[in-house]
N, C-alpha and C. Protein backbone atom coordinates (compact mmCIF):
# COMPACT_ATOMS: atom_id res chain seq x y z
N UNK A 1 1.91 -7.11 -8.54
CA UNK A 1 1.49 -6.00 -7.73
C UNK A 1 1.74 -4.72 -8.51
N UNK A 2 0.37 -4.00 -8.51
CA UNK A 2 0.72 -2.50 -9.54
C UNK A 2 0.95 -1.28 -8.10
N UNK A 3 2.03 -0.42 -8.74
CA UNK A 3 2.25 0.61 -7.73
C UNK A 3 1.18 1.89 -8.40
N UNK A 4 0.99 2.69 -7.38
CA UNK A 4 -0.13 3.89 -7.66
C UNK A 4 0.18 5.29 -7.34
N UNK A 5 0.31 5.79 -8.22
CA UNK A 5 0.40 7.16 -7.53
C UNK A 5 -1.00 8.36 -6.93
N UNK A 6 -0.49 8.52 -5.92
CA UNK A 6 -1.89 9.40 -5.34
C UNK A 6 -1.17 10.60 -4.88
N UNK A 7 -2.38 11.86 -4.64
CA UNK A 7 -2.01 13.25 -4.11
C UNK A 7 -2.90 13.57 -3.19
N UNK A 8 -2.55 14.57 -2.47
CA UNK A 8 -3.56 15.10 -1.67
C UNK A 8 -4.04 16.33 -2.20
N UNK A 9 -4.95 16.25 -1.67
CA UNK A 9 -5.96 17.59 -1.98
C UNK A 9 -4.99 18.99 -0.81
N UNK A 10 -6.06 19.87 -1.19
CA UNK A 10 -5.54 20.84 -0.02
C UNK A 10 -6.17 20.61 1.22
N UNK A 11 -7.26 19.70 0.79
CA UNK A 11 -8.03 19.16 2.29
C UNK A 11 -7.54 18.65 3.13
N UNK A 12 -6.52 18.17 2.46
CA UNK A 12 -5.48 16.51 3.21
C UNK A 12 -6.47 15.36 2.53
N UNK A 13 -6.90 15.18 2.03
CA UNK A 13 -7.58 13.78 1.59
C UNK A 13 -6.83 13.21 0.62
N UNK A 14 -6.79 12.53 0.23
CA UNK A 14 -6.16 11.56 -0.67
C UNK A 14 -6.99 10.87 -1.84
N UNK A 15 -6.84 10.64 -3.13
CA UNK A 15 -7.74 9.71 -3.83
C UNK A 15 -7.10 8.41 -3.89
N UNK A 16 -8.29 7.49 -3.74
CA UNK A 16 -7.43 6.18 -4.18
C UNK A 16 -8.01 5.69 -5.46
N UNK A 17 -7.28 4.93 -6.71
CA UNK A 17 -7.59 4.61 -7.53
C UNK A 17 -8.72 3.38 -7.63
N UNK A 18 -9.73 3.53 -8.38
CA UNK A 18 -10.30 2.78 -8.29
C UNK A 18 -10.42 1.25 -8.14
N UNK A 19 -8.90 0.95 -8.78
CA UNK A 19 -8.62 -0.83 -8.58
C UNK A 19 -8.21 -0.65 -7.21
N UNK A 20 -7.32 -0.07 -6.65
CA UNK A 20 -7.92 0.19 -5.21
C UNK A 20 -8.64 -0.37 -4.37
N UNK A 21 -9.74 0.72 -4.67
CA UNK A 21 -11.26 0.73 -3.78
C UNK A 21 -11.76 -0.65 -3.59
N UNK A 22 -11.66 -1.44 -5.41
CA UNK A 22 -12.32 -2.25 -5.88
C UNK A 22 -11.90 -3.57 -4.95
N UNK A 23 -10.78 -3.25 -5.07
CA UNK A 23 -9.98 -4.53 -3.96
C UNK A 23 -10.23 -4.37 -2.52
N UNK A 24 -10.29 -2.93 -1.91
CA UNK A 24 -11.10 -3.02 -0.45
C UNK A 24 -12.29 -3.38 -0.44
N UNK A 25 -13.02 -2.87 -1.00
CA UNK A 25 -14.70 -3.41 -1.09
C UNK A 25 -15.70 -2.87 -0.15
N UNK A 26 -14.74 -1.40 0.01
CA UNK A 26 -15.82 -1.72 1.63
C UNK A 26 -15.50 0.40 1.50
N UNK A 27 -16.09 0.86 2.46
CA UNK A 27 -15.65 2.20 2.47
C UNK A 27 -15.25 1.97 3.75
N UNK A 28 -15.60 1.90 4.48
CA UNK A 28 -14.81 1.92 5.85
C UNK A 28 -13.58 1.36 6.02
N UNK A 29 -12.19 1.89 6.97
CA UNK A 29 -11.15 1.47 6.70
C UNK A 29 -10.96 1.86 7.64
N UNK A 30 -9.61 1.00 7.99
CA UNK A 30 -8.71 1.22 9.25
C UNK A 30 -7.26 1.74 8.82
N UNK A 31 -6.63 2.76 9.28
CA UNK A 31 -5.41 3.41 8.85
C UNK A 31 -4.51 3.39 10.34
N UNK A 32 -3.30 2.95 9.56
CA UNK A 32 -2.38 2.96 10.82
C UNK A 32 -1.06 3.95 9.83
N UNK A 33 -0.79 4.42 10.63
CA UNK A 33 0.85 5.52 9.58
C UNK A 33 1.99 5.77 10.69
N UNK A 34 3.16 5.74 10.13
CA UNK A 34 4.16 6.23 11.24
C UNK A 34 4.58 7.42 10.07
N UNK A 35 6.27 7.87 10.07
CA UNK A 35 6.42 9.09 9.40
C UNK A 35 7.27 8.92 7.91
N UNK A 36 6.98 7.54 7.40
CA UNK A 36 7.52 6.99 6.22
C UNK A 36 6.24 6.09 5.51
N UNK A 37 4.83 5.74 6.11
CA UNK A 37 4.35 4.73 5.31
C UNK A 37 3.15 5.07 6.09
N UNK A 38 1.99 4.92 5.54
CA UNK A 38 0.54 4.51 5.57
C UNK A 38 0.31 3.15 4.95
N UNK A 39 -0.97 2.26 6.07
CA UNK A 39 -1.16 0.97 5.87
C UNK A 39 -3.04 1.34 6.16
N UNK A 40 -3.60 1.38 4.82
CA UNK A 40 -5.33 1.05 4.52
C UNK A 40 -5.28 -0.25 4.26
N UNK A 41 -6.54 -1.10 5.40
CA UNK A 41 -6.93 -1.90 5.02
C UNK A 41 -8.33 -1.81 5.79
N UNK A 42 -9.75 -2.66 5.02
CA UNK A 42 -10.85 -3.26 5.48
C UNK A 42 -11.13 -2.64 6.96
N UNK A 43 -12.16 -2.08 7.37
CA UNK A 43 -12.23 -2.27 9.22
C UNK A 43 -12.64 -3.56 9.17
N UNK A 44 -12.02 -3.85 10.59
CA UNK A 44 -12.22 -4.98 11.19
C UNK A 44 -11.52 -6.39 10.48
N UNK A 45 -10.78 -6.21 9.44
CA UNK A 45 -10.24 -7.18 9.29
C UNK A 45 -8.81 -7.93 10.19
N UNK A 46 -9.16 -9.19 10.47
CA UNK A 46 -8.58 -9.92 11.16
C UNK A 46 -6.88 -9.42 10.93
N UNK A 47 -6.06 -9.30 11.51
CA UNK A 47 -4.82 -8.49 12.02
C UNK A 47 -3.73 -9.66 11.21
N UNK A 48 -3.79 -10.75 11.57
CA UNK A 48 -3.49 -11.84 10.69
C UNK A 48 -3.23 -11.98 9.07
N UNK A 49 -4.83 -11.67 8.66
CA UNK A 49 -4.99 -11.48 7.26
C UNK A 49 -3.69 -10.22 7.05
N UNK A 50 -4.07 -8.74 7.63
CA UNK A 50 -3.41 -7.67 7.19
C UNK A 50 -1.65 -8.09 7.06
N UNK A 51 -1.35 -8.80 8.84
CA UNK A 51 0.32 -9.34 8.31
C UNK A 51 0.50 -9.96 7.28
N UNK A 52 0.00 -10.79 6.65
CA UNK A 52 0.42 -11.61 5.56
C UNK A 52 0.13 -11.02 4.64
N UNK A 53 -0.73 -9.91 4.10
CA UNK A 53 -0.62 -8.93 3.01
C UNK A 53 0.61 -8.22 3.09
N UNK A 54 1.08 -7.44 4.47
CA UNK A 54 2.22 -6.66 4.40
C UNK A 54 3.47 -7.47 4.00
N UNK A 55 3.31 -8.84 4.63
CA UNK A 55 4.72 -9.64 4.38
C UNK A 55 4.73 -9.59 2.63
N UNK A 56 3.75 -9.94 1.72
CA UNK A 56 3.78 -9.44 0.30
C UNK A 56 4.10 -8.68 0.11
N UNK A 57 3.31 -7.47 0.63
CA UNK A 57 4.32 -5.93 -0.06
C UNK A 57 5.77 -5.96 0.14
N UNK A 58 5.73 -6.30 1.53
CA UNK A 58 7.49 -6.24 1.71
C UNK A 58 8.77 -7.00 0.99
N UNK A 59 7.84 -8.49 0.30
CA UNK A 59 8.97 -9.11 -0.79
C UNK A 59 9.05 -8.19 -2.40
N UNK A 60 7.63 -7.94 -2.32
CA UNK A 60 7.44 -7.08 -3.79
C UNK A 60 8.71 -5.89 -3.57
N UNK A 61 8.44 -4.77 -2.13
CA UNK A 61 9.40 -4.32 -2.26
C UNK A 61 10.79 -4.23 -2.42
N UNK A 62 11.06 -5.29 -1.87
CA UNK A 62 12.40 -6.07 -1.59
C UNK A 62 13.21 -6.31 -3.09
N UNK A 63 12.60 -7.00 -3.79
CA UNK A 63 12.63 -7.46 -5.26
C UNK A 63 12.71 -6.53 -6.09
N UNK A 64 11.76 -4.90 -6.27
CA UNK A 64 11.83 -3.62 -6.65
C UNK A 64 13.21 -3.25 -6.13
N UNK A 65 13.65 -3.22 -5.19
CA UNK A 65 14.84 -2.41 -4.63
C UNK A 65 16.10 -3.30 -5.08
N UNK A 66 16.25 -4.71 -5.29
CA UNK A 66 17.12 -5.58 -5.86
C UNK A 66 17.37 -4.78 -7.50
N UNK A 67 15.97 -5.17 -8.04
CA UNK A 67 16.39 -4.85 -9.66
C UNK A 67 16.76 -3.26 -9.40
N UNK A 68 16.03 -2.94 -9.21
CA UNK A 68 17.03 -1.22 -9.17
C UNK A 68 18.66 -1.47 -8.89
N UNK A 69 19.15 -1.54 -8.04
CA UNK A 69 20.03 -1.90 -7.71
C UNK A 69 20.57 -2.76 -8.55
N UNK A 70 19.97 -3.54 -9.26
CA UNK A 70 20.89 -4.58 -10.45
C UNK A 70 21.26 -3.70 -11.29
N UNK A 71 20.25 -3.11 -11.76
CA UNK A 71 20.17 -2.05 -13.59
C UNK A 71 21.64 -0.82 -12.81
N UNK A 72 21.78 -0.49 -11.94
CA UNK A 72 22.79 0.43 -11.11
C UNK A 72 23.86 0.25 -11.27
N UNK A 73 23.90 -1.22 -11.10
CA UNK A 73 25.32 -1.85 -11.69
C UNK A 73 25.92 -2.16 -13.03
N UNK A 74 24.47 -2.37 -13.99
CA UNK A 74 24.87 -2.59 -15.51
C UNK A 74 25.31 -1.48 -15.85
């Protein structure tokens, strides 16, 4: 999993990188955000599919926050 950095415009818009896009496939999207995280995925994709993508991010993150935490200690 590659991490990405994005900015906003002064519009509020956001760019997303093209491997990105390439992986949604679609322009239309469904956005859900609370006041720590935004979640883009597909409209209309099955709610199912989206949990089991997030459960990925969340080990990727999990694993990122371990090795940090390892190298902390060396």
């Amino acid at each position: 999993m590659v991490k990405f950095k994005g900015y906003l415009n002064p519009h509020g818009q956001i760019y997303l990188a093209s491997e990105i896009r390439r992986e949604l496939n679609t322009k239309k999207v469904d956005i859900l955000g609370n006041a720590k995280a935004i979640l883009i995925y597909p409209e209309g994709t099955d709610l199912k599919d989206v949990l089991r993508s997030l459960d990925i991010i969340k080990s990727d993150l999990e694993h990122r926050r371990d090795l940090k935490q390892k190298n902390n200690e060396s």
